[in-house]
N, C-alpha and C. Protein backbone atom coordinates (compact mmCIF):
# COMPACT_ATOMS: atom_id res chain seq x y z
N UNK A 1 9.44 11.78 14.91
CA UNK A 1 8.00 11.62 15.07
C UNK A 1 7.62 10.17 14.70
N UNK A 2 6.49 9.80 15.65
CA UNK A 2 6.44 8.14 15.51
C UNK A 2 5.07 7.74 15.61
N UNK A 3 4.83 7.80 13.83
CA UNK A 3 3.08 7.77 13.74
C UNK A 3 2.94 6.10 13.56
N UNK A 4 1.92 5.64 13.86
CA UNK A 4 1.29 3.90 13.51
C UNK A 4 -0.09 4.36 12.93
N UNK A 5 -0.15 3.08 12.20
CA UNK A 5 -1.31 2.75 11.31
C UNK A 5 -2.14 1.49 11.77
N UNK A 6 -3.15 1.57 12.63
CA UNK A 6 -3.96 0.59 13.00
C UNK A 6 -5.48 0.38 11.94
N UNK A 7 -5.70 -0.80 12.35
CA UNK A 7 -7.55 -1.20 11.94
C UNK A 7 -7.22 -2.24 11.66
N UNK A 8 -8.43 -2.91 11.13
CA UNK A 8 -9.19 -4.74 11.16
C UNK A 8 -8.42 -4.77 9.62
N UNK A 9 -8.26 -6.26 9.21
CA UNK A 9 -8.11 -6.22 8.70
C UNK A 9 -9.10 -5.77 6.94
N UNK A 10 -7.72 -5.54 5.95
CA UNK A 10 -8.89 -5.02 4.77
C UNK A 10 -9.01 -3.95 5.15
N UNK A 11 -8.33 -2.87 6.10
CA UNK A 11 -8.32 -1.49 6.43
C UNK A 11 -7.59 -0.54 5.11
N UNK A 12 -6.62 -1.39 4.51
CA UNK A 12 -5.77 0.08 3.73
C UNK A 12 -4.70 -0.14 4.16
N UNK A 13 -4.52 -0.28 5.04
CA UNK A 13 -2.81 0.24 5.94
C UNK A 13 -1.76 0.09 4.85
N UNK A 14 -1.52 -1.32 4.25
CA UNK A 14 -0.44 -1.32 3.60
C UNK A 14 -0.57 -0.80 2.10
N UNK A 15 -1.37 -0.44 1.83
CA UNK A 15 -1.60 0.18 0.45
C UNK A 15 -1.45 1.40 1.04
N UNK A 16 -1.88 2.15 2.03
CA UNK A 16 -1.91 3.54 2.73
C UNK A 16 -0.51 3.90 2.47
N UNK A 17 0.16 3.16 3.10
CA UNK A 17 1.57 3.87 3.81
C UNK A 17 2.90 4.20 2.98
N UNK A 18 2.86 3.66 2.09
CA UNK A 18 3.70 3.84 0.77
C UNK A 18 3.23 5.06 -0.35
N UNK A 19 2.13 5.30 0.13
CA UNK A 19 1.58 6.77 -0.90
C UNK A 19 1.85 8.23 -0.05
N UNK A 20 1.56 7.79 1.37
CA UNK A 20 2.09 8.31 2.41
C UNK A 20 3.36 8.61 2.56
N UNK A 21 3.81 7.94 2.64
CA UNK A 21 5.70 8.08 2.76
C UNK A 21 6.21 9.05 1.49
N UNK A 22 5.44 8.86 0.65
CA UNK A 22 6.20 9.57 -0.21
C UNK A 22 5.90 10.96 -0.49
N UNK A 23 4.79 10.72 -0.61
CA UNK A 23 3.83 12.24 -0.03
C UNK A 23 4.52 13.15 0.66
N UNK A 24 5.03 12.61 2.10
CA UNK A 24 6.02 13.39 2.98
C UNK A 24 7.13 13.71 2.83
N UNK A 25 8.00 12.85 2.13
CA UNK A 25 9.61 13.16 1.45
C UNK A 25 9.43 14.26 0.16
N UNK A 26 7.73 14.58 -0.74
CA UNK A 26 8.15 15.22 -1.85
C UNK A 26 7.88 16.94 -0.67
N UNK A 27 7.63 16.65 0.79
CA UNK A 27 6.99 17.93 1.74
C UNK A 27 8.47 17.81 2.11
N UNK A 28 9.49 17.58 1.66
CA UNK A 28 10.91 17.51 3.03
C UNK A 28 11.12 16.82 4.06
N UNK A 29 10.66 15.65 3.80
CA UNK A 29 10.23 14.79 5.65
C UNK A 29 11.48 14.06 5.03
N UNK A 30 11.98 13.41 5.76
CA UNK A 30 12.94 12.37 6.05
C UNK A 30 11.79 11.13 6.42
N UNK A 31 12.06 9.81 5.95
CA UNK A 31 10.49 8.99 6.51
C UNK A 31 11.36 7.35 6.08
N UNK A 32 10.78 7.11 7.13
CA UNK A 32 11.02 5.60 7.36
C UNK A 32 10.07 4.78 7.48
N UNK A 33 9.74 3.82 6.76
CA UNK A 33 8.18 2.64 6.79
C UNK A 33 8.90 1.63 7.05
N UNK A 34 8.06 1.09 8.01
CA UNK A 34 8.17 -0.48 8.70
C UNK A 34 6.53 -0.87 8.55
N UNK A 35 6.63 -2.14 9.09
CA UNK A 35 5.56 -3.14 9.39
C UNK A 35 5.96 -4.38 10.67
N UNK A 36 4.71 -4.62 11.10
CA UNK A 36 4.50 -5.16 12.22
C UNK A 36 3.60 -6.71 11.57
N UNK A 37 3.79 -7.93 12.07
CA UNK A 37 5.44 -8.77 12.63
C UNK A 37 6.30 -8.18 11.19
N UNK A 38 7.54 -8.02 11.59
CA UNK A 38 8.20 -7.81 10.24
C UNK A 38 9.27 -7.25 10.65
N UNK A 39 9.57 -6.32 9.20
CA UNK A 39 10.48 -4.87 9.65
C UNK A 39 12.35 -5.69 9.40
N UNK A 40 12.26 -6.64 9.73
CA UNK A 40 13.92 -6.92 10.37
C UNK A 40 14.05 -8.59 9.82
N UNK A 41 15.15 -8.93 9.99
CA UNK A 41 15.49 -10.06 9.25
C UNK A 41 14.89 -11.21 10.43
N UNK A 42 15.29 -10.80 11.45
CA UNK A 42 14.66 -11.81 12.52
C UNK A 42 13.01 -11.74 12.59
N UNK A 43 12.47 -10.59 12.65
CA UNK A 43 10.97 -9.86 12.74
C UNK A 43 10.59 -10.82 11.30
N UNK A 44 10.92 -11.09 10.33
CA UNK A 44 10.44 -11.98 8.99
C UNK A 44 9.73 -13.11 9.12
N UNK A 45 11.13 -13.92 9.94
CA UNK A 45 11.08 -14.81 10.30
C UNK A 45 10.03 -15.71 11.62
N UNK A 46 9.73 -14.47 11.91
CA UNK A 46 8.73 -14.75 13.24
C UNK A 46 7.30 -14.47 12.08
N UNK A 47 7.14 -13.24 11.25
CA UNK A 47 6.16 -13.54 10.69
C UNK A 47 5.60 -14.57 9.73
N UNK A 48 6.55 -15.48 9.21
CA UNK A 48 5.91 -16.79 8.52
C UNK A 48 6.02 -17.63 9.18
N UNK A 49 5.79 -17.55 10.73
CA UNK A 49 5.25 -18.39 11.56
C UNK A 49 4.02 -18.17 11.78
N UNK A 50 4.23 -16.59 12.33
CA UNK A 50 2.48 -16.40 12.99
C UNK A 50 1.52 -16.83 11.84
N UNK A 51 1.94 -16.23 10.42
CA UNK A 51 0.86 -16.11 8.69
C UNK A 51 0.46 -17.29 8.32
N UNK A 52 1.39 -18.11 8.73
CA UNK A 52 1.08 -19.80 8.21
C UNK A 52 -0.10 -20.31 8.37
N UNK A 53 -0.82 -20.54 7.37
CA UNK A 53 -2.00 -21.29 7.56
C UNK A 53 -1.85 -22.51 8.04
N UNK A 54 -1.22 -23.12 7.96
CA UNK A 54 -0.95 -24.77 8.60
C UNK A 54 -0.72 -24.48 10.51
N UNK A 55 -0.33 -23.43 11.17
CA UNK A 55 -0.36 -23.23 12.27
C UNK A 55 -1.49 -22.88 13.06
N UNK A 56 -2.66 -23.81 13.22
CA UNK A 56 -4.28 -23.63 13.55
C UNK A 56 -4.03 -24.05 14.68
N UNK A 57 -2.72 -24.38 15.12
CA UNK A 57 -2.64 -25.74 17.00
C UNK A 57 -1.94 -24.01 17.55
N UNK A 58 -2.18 -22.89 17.12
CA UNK A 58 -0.87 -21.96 17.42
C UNK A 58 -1.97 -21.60 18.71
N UNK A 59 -1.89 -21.47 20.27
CA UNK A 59 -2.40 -21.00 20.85
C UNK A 59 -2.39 -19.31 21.74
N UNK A 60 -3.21 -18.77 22.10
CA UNK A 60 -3.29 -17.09 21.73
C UNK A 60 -2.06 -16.64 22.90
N UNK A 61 -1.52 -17.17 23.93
CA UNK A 61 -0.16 -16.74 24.38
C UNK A 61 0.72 -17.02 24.04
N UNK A 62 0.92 -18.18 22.84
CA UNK A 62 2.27 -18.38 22.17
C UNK A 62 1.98 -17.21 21.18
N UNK A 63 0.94 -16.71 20.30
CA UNK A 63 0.55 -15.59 19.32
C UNK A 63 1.24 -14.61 19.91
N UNK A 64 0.52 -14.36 20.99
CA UNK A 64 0.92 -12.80 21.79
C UNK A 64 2.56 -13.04 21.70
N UNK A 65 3.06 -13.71 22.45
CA UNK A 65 4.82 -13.72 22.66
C UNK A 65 5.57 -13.57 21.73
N UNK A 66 5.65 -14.38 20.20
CA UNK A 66 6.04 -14.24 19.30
C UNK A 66 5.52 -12.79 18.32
N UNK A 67 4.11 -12.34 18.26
CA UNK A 67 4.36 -10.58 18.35
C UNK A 67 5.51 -9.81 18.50
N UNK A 68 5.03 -10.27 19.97
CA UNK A 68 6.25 -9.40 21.20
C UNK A 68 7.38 -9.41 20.86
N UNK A 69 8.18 -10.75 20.28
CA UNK A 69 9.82 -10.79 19.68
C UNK A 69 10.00 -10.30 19.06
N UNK A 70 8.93 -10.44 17.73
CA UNK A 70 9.19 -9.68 16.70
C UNK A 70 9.48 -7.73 16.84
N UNK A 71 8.02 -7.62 18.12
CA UNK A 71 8.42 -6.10 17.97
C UNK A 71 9.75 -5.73 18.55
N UNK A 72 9.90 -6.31 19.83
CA UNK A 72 11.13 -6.12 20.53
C UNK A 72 12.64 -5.94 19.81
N UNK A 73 12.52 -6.32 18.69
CA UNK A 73 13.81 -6.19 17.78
C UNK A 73 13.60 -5.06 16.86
N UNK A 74 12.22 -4.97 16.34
CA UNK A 74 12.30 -3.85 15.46
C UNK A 74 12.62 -2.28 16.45
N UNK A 75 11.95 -2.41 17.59
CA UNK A 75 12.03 -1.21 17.75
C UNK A 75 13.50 -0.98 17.87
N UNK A 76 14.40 -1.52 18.99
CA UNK A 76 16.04 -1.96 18.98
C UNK A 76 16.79 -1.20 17.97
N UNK A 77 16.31 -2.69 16.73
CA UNK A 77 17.10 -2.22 15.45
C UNK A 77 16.61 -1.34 14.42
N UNK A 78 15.64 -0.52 14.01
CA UNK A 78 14.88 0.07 13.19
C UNK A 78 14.13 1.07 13.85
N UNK A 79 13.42 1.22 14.62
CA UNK A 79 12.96 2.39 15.21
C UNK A 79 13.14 3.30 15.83
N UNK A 80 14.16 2.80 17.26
CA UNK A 80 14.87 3.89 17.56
C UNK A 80 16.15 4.48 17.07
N UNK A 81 16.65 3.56 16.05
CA UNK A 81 18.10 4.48 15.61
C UNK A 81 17.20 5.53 14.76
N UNK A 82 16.16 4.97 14.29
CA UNK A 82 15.88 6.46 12.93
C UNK A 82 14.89 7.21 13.39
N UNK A 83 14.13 7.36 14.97
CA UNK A 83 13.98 8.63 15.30
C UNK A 83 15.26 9.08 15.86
N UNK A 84 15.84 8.74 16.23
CA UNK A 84 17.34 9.44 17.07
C UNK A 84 17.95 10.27 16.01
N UNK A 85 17.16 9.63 14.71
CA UNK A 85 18.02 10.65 13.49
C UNK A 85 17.26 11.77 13.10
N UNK A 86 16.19 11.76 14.01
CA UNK A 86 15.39 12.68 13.37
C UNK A 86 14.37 12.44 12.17
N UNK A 87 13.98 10.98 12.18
CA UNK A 87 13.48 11.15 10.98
C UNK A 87 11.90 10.33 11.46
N UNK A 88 10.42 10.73 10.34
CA UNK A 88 8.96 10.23 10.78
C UNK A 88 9.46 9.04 10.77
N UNK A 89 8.87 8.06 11.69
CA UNK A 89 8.73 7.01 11.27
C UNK A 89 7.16 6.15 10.86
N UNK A 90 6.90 5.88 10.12
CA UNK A 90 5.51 5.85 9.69
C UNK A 90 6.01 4.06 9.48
N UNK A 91 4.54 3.46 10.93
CA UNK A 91 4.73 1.36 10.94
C UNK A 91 3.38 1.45 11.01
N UNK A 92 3.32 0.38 9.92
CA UNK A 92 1.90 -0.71 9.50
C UNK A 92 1.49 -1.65 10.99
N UNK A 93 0.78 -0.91 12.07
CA UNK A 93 0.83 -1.31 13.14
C UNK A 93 1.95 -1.53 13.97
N UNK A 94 1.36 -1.71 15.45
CA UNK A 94 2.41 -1.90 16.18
C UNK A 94 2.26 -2.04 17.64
N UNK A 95 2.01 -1.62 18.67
CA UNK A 95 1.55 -2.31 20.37
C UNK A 95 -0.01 -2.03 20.20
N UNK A 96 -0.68 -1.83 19.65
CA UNK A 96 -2.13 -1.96 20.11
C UNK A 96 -2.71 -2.78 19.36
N UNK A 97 -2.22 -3.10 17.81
CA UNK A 97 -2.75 -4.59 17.59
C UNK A 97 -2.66 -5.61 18.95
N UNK A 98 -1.95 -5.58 19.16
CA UNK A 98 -1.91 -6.37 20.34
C UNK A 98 -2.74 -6.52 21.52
N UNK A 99 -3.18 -4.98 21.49
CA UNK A 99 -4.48 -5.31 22.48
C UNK A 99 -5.43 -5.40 21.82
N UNK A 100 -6.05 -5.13 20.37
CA UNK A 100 -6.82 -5.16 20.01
C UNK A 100 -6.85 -7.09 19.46
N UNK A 101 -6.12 -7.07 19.09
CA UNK A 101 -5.75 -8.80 18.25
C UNK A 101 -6.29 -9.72 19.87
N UNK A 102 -5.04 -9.92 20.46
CA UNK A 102 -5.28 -10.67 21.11
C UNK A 102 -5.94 -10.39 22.68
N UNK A 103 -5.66 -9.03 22.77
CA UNK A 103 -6.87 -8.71 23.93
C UNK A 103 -8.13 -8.79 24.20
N UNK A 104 -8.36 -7.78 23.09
CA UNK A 104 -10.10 -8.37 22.49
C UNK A 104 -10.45 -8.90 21.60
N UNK A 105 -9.45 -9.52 21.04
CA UNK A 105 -10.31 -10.87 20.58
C UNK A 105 -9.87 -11.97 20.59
N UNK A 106 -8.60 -12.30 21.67
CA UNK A 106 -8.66 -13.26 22.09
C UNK A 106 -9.35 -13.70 23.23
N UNK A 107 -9.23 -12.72 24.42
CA UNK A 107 -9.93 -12.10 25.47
C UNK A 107 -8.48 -12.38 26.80
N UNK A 108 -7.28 -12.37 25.67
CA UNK A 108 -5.98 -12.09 26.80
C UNK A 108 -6.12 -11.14 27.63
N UNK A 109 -5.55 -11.30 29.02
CA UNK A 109 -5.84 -9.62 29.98
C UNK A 109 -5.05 -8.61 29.31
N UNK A 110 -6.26 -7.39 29.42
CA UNK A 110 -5.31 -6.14 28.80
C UNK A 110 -4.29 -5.88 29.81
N UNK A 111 -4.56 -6.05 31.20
CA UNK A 111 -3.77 -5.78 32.34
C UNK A 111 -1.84 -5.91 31.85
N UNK A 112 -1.94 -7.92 31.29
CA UNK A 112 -1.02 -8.38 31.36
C UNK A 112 -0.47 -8.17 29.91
N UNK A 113 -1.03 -7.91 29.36
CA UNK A 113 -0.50 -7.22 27.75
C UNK A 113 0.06 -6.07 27.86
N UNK A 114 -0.53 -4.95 28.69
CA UNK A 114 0.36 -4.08 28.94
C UNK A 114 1.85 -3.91 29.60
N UNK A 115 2.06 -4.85 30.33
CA UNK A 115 2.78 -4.99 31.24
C UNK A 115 4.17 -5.82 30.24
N UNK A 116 3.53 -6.53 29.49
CA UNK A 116 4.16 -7.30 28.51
C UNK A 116 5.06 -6.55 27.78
N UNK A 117 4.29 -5.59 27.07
CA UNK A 117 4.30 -4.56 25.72
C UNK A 117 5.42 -3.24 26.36
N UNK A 118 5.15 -2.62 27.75
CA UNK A 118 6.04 -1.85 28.17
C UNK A 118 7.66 -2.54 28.01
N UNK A 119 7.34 -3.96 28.31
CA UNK A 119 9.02 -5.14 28.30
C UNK A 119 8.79 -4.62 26.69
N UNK A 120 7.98 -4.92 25.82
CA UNK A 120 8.81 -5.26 24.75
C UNK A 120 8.99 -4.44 24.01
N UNK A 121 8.41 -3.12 24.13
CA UNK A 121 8.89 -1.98 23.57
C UNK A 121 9.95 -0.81 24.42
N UNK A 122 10.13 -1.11 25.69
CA UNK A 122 11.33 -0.45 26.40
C UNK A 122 10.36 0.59 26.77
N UNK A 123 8.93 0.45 26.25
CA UNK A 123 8.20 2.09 26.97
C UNK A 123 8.09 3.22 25.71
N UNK A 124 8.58 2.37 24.43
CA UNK A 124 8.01 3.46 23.13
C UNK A 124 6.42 3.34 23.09
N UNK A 125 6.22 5.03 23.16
CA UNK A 125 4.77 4.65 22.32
C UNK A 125 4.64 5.60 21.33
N UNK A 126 3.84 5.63 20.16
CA UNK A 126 3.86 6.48 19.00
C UNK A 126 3.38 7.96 19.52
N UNK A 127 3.74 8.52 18.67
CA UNK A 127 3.14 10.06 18.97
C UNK A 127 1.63 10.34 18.60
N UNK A 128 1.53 9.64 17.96
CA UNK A 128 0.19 9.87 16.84
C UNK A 128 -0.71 8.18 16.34
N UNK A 129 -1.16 7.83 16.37
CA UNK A 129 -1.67 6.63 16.26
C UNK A 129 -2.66 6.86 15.36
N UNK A 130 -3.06 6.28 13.98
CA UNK A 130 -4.40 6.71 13.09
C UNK A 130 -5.22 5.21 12.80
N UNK A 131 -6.49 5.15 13.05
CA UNK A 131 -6.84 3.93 12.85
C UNK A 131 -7.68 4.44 11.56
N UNK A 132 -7.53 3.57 11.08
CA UNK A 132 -8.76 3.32 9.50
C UNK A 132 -9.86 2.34 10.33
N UNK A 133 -10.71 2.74 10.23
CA UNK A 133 -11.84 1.84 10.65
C UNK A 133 -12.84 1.77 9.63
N UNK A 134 -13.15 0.30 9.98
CA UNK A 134 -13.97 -0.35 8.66
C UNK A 134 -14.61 -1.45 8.95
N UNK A 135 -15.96 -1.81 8.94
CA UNK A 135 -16.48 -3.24 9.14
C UNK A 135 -16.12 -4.36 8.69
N UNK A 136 -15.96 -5.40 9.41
CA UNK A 136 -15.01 -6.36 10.15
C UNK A 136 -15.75 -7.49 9.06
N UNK A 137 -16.34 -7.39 8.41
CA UNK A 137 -16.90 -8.31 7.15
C UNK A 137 -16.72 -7.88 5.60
N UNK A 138 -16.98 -6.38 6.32
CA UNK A 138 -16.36 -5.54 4.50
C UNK A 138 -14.77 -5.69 4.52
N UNK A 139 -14.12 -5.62 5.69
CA UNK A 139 -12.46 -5.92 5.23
C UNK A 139 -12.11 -7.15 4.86
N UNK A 140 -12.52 -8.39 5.39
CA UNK A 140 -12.65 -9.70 5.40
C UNK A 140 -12.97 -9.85 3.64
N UNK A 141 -14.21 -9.14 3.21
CA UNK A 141 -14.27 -9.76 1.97
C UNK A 141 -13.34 -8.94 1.08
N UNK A 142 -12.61 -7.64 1.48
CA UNK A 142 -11.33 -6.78 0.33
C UNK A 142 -10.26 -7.91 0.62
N UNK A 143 -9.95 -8.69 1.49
CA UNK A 143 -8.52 -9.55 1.34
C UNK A 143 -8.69 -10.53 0.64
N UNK A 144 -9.77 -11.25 0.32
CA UNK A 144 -10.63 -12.48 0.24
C UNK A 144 -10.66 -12.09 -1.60
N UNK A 145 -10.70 -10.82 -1.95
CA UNK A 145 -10.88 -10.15 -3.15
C UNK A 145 -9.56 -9.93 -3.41
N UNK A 146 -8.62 -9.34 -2.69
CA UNK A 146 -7.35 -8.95 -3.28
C UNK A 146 -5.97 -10.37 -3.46
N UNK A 147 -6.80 -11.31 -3.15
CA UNK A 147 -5.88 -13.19 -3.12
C UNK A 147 -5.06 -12.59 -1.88
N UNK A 148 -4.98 -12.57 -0.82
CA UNK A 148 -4.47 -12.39 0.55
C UNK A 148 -4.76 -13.17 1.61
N UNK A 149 -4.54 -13.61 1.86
CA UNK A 149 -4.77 -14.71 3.44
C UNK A 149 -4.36 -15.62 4.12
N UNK A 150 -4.13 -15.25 5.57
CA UNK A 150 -2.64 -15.44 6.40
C UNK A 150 -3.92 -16.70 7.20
N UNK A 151 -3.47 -16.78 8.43
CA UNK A 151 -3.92 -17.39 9.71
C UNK A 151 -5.08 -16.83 10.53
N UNK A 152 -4.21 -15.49 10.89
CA UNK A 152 -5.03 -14.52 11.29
C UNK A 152 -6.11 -13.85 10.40
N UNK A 153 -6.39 -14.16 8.99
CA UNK A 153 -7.49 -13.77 8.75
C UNK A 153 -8.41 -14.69 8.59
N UNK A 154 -7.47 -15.93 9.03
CA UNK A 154 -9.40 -17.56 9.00
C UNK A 154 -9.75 -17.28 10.64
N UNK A 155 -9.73 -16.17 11.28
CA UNK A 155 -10.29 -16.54 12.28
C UNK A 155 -11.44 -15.77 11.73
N UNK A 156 -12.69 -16.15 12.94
CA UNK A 156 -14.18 -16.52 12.42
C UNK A 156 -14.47 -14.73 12.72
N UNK A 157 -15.36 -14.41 11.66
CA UNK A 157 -15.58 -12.81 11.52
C UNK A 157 -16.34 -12.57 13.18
N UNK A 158 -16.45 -13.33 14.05
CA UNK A 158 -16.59 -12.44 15.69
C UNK A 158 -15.49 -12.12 16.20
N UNK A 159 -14.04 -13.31 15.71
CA UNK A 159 -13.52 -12.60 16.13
C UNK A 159 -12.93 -11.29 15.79
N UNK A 160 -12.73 -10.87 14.46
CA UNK A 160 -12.58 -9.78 14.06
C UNK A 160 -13.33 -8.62 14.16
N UNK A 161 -15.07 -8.91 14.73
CA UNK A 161 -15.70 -7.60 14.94
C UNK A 161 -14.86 -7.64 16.36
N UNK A 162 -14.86 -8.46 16.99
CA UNK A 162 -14.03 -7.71 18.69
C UNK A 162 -12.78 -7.32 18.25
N UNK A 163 -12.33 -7.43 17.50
CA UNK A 163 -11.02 -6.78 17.16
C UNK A 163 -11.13 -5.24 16.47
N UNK A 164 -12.12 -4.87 15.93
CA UNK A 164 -12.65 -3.63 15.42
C UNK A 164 -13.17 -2.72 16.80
N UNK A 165 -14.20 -3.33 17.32
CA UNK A 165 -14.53 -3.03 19.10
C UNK A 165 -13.53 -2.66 19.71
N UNK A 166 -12.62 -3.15 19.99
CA UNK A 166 -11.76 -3.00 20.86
C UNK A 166 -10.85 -1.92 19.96
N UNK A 167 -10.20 -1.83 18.86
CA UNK A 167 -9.88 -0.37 18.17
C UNK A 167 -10.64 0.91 18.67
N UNK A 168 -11.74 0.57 18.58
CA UNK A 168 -12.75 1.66 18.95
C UNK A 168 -12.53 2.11 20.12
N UNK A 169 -13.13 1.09 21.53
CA UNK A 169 -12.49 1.53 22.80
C UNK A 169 -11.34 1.91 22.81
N UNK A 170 -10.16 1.59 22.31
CA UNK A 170 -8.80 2.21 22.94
C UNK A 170 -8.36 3.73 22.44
N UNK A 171 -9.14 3.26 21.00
CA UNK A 171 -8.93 4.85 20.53
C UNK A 171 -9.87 6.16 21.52
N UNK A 172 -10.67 5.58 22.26
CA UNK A 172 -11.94 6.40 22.63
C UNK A 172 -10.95 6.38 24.29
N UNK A 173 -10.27 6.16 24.39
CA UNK A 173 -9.45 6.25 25.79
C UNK A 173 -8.35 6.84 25.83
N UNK A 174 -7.87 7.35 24.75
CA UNK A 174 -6.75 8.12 24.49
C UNK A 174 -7.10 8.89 23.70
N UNK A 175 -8.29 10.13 23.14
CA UNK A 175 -8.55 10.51 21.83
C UNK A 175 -7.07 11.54 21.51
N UNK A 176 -6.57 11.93 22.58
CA UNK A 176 -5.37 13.18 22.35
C UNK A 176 -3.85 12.36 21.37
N UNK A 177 -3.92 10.82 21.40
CA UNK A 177 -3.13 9.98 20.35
C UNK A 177 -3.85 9.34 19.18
N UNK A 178 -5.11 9.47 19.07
CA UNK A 178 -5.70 8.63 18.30
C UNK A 178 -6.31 9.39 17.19
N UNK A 179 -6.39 8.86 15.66
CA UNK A 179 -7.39 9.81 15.13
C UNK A 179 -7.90 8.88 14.28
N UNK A 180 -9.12 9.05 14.32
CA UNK A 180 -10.12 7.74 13.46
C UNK A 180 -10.55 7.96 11.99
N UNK A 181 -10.31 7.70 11.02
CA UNK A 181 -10.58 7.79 9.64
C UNK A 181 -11.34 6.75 9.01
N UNK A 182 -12.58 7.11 8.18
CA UNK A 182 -13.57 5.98 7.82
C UNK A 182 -12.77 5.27 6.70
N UNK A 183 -12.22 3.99 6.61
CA UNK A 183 -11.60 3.36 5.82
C UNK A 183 -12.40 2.97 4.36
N UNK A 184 -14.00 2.80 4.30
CA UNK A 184 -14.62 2.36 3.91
C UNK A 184 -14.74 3.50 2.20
N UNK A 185 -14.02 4.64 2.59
CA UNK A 185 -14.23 5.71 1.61
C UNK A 185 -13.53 5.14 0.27
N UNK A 186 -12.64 6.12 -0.99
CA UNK A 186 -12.21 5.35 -2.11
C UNK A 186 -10.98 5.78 -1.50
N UNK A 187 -9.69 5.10 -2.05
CA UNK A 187 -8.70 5.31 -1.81
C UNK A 187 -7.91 6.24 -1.84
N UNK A 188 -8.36 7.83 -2.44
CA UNK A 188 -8.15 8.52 -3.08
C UNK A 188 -8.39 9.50 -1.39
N UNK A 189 -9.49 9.08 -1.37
CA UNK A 189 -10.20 10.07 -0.28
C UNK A 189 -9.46 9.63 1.35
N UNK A 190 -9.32 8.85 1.38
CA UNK A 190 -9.07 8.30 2.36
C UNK A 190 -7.36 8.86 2.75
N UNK A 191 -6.58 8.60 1.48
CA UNK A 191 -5.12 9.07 1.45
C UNK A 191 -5.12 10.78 1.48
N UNK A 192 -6.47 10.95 1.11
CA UNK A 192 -5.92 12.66 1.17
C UNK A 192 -6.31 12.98 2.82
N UNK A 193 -7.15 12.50 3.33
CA UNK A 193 -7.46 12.56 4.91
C UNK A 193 -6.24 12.46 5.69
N UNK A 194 -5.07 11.09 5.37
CA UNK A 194 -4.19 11.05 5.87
C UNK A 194 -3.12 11.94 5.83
N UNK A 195 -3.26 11.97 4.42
CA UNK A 195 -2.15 12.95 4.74
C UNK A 195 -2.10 14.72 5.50
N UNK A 196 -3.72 14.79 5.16
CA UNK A 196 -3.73 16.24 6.14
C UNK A 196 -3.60 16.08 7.68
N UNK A 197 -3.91 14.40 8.43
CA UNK A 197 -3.80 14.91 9.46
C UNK A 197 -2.44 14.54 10.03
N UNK A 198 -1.14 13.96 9.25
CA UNK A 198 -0.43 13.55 9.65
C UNK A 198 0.67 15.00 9.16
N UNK A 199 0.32 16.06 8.53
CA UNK A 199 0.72 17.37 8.07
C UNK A 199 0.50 17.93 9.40
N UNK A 200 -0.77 18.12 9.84
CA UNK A 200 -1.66 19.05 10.88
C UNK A 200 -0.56 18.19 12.08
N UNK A 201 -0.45 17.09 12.12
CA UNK A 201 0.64 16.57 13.35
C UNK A 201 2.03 17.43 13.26
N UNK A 202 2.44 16.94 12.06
CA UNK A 202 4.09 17.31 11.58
C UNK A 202 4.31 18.58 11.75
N UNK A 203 2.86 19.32 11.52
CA UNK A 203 3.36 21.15 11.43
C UNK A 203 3.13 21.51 12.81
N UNK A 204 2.71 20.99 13.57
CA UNK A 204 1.91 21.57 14.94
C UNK A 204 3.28 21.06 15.74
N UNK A 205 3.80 19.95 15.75
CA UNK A 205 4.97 19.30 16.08
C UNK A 205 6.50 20.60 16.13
N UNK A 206 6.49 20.99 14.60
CA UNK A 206 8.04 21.80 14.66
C UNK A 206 7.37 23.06 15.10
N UNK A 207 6.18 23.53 15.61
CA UNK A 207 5.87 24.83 15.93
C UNK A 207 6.02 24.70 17.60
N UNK A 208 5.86 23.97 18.20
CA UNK A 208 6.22 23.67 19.67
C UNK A 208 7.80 23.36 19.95
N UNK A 209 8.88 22.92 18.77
CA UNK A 209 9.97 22.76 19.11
C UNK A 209 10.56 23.82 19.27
């Protein structure tokens, strides 16, 4: 099973997914956490390129491509050997940042992002997709609060409300993969949401096998 964790930034995700993961192993899950750029020794290395604050000349199709490498290896080396094993895999994002990042808010074609994203994921897509959604100024000021900040978060808060927008639309175009959770709640509340609906996935999942 191959759930992702989307939203703007200052969503939760990476504080989410580690309370999560474990949550599921003390239920019997077998569970694997990744992150997006990341995950892999090469995937690292592409991310303290994109994070670098000194990279402001970085323009939004060299952004998009270097994404793309990064995912293209994780899925390869990390994603598909450990569903093949049977086991959740629960990633801190993963192909729809991509339309959301640089689609809408760079205003790259979704057309050609897709077309991109099928190359660079071989045609994986998650089973389950959960966005935390949260206003695109209230997340801005939790990173700004927690000493956090890459590249991608000095871009100017429009572009991050189109990056929240566009979460919205894609989730609202697929609702049968998507499930929307108000991020804005306490952390407490928010993790117990997740974990019921990623249970309500997992159990509904081995009852159809």
């Amino acid at each position: 099973m191959f759930i992702t964790l989307e939203g703007p930034e200052g969503s939760g995700k990476t504080t989410h997914i580690p309370l999560l993961a474990e949550f599921l192993r003390q239920q019997g899950y077998a569970v694997l956490t990744t992150r997006e750029p990341g995950g892999t020794a090469i995937g690292n290395q592409v991310r303290a390129i994109l994070t670098n604050l000194e990279n402001t000349a970085m323009q939004p199709r060299t952004e998009t491509l270097l994404f793309l490498a990064a995912r293209a290896q994780l899925v390869e080396e990390v994603i598909r050997p450990a569903l093949a094993k049977g086991m959740v895999v629960l990633s801190d994002r993963y192909a729809d940042s991509t339309l959301a990042y640089q689609g809408y808010g760079h205003g790259v074609s979704l057309e050609e992002l897709r077309t991109l994203l099928r190359f660079a994921t071989g045609g994986l897509c998650p089973d389950c997709t959960i966005l935390l959604d949260l206003d695109a100024e209230v997340g801005l000021r939790r990173k700004t609060q927690c000493g956090e900040w890459n590249r991608l978060d000095a871009y100017a808060l429009a572009f991050h409300q189109r990056v929240r927008q566009g979460y919205l639309e894609l989730a609202a175009e697929q609702p049968q993969r998507w499930k929307i959770l108000d991020a804005s709640q306490s952390l407490d509340v928010v993790q117990s949401a997740l974990r019921q609906v990623v249970l309500d996935i997992l159990r509904a999942s081995s009852t159809l096998v």
